[in-house]
N, C-alpha and C. Protein backbone atom coordinates (compact mmCIF):
# COMPACT_ATOMS: atom_id res chain seq x y z
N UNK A 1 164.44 93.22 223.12
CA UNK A 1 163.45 92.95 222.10
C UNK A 1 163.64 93.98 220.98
N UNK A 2 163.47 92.99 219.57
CA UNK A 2 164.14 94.01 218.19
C UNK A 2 162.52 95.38 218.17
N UNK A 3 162.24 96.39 217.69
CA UNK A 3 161.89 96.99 217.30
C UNK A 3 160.42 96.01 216.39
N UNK A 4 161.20 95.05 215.35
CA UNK A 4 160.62 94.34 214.73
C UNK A 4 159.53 93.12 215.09
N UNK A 5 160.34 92.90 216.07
CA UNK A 5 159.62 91.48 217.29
C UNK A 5 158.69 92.63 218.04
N UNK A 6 158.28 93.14 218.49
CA UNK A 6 157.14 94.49 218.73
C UNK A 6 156.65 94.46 218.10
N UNK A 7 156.80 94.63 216.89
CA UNK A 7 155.25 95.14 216.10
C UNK A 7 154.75 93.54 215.31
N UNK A 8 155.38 92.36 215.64
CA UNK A 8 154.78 91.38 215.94
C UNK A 8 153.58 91.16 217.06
N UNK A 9 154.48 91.29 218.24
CA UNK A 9 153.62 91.16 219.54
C UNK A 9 152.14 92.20 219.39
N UNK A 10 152.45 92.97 219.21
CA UNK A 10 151.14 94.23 218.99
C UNK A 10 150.56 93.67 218.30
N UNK A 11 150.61 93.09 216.65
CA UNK A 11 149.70 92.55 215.92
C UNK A 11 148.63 91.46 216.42
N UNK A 12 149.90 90.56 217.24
CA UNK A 12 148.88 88.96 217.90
C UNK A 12 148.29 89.61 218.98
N UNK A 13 148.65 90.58 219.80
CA UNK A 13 148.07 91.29 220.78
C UNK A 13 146.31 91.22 220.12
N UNK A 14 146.48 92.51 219.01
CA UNK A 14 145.52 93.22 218.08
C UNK A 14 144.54 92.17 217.94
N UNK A 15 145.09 91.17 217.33
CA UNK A 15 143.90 89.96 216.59
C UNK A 15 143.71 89.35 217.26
N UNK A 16 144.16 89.40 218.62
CA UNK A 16 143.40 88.94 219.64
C UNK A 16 142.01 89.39 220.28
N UNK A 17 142.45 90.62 220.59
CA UNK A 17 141.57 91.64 220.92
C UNK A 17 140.24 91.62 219.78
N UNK A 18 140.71 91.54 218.59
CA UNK A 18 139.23 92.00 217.56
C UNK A 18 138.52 90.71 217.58
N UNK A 19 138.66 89.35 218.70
CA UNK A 19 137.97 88.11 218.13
C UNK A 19 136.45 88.87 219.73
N UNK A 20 137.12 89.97 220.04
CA UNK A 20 136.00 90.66 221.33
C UNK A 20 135.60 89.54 222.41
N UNK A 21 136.78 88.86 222.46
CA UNK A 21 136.26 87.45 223.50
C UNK A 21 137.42 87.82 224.51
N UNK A 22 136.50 87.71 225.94
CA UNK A 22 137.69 87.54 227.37
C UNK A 22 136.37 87.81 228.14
N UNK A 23 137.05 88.24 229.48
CA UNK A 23 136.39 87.71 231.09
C UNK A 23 136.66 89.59 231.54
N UNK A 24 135.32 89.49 231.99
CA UNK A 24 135.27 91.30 232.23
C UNK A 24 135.98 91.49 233.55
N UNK A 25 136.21 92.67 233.63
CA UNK A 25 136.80 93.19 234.81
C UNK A 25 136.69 94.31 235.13
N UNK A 26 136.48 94.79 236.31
CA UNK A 26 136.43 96.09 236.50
C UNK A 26 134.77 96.60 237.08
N UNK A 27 134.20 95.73 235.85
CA UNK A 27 132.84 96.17 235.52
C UNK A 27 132.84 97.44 234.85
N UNK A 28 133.56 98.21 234.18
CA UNK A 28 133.65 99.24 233.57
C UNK A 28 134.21 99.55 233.02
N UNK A 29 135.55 99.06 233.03
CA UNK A 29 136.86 99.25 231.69
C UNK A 29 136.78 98.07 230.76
N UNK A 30 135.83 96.91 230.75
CA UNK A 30 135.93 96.00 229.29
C UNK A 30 136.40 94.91 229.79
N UNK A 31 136.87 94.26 228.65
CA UNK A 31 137.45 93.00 228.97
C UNK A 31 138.85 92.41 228.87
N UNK A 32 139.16 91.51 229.34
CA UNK A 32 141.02 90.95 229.22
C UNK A 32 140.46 89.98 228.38
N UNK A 33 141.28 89.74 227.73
CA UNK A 33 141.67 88.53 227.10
C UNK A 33 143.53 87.59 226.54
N UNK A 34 143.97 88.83 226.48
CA UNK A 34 145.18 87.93 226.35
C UNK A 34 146.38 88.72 227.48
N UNK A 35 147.18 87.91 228.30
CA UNK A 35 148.30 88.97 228.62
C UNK A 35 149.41 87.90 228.52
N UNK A 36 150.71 88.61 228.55
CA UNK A 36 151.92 88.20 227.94
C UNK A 36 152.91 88.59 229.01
N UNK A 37 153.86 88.00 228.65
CA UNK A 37 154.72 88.10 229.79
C UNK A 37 156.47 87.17 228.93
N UNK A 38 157.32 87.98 228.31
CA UNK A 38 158.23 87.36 227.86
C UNK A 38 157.81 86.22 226.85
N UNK A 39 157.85 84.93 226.98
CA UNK A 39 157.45 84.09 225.89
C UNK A 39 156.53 83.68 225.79
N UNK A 40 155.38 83.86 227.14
CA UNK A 40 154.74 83.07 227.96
C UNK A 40 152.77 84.22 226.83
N UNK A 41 152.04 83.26 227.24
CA UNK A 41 150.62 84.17 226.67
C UNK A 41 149.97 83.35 227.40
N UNK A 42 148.70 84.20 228.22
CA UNK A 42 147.95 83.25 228.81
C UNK A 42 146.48 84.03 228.35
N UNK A 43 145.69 83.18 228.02
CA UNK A 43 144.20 84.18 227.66
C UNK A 43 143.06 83.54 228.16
N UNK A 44 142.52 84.05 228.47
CA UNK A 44 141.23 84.86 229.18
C UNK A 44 139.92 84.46 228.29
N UNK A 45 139.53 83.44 228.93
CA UNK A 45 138.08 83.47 228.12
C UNK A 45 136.40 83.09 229.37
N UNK A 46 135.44 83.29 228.59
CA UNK A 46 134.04 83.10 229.70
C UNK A 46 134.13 81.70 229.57
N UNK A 47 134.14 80.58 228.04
CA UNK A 47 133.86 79.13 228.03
C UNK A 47 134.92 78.46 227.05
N UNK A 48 135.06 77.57 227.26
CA UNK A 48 135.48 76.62 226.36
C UNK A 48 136.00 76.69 224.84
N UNK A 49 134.39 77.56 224.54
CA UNK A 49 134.23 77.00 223.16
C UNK A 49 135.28 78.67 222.93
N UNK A 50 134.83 79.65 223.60
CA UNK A 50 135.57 81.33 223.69
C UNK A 50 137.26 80.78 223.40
N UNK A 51 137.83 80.04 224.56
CA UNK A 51 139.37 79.61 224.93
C UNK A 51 139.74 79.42 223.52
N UNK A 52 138.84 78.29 222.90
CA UNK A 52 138.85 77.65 221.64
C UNK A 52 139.62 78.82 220.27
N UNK A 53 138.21 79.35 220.28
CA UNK A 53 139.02 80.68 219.44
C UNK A 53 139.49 81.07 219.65
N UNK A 54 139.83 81.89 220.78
CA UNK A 54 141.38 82.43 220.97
C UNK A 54 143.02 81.55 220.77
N UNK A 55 142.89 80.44 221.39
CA UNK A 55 143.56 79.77 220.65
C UNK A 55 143.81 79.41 219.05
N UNK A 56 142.61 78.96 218.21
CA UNK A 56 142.89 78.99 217.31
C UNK A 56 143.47 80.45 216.48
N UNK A 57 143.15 81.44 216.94
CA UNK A 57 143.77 82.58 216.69
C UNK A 57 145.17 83.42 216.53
N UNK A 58 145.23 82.82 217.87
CA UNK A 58 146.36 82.98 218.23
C UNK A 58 147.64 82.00 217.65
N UNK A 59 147.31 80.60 217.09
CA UNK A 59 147.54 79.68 216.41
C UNK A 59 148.03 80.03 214.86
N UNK A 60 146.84 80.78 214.43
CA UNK A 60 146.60 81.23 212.73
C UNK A 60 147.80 82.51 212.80
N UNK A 61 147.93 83.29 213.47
CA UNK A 61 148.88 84.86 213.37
C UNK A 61 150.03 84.03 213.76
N UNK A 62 150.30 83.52 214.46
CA UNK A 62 151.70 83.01 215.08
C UNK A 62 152.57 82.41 213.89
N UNK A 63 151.17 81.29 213.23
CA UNK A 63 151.63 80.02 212.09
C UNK A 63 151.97 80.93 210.91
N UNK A 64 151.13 82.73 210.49
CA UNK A 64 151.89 83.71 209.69
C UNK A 64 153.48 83.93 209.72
N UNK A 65 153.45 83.92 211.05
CA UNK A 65 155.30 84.52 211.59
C UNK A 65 155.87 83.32 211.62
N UNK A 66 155.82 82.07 211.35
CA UNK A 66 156.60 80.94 211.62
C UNK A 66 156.77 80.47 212.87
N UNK A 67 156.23 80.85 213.82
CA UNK A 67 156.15 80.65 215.53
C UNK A 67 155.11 79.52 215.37
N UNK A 68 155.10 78.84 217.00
CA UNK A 68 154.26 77.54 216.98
C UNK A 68 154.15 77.29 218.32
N UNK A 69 152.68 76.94 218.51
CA UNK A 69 152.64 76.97 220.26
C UNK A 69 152.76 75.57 220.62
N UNK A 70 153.84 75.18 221.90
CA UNK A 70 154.51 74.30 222.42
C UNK A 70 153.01 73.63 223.11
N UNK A 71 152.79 72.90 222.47
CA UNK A 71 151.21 72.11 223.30
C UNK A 71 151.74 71.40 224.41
N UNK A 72 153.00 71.14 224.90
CA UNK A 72 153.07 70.49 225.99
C UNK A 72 153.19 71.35 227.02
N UNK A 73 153.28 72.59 226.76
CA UNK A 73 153.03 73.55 227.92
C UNK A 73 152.17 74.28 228.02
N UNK A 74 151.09 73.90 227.16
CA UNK A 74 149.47 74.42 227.11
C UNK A 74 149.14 74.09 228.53
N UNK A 75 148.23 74.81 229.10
CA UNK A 75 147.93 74.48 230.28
C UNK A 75 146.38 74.90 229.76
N UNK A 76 144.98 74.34 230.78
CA UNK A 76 143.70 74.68 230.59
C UNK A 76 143.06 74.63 231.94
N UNK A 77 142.91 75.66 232.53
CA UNK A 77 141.91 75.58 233.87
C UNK A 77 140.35 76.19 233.88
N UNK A 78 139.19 75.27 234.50
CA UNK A 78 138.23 76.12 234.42
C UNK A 78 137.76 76.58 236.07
N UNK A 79 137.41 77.89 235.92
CA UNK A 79 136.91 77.97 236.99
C UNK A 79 135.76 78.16 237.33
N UNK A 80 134.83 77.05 236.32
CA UNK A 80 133.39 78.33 236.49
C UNK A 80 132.43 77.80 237.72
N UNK A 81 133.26 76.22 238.43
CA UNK A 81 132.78 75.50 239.32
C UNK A 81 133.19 76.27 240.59
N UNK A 82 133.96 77.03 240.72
CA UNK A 82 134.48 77.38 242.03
C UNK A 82 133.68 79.00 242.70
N UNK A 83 132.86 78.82 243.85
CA UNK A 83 132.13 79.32 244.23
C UNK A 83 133.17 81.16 245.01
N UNK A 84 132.56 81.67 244.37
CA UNK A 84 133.12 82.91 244.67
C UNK A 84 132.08 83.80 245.97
């Protein structure tokens, strides 16, 4: 990875982070919302409408850099039915 492609990733990282939307953890260190892994981004939200913006977000910084998210490998799971 160029030097340059980094301080990409950090940015969509960044404007991810400032939309203050994800799924707590810890109970004391805050919240996740986006993690990455090579090409791959998967994010972290409480509802729907949360996923929503992060996506569109993540959508708007990407569509800056000329990048474009492959909707056929969008995936969407909820779990808020599954009894813990």
């Amino acid at each position: 990875m160029t030097q340059h492609t980094a301080a990409y990733i950090d940015d969509l990282i960044n404007h991810v982070h400032s939309k203050q939307i994800g799924c707590m953890y810890n109970f004391v260190t805050g919240n996740a919302c986006i993690v990455m892994y090579a090409d791959d981004i998967l994010l972290l939200a409480p509802s729907v409408h949360s996923l929503q913006i992060l996506v569109s977000s993540c959508e708007s910084m990407l569509g800056q850099l000329d990048f474009a998210i492959n909707v056929r490998k969008c995936l969407y799971q909820d779990w808020s039915s599954v009894p813990f």
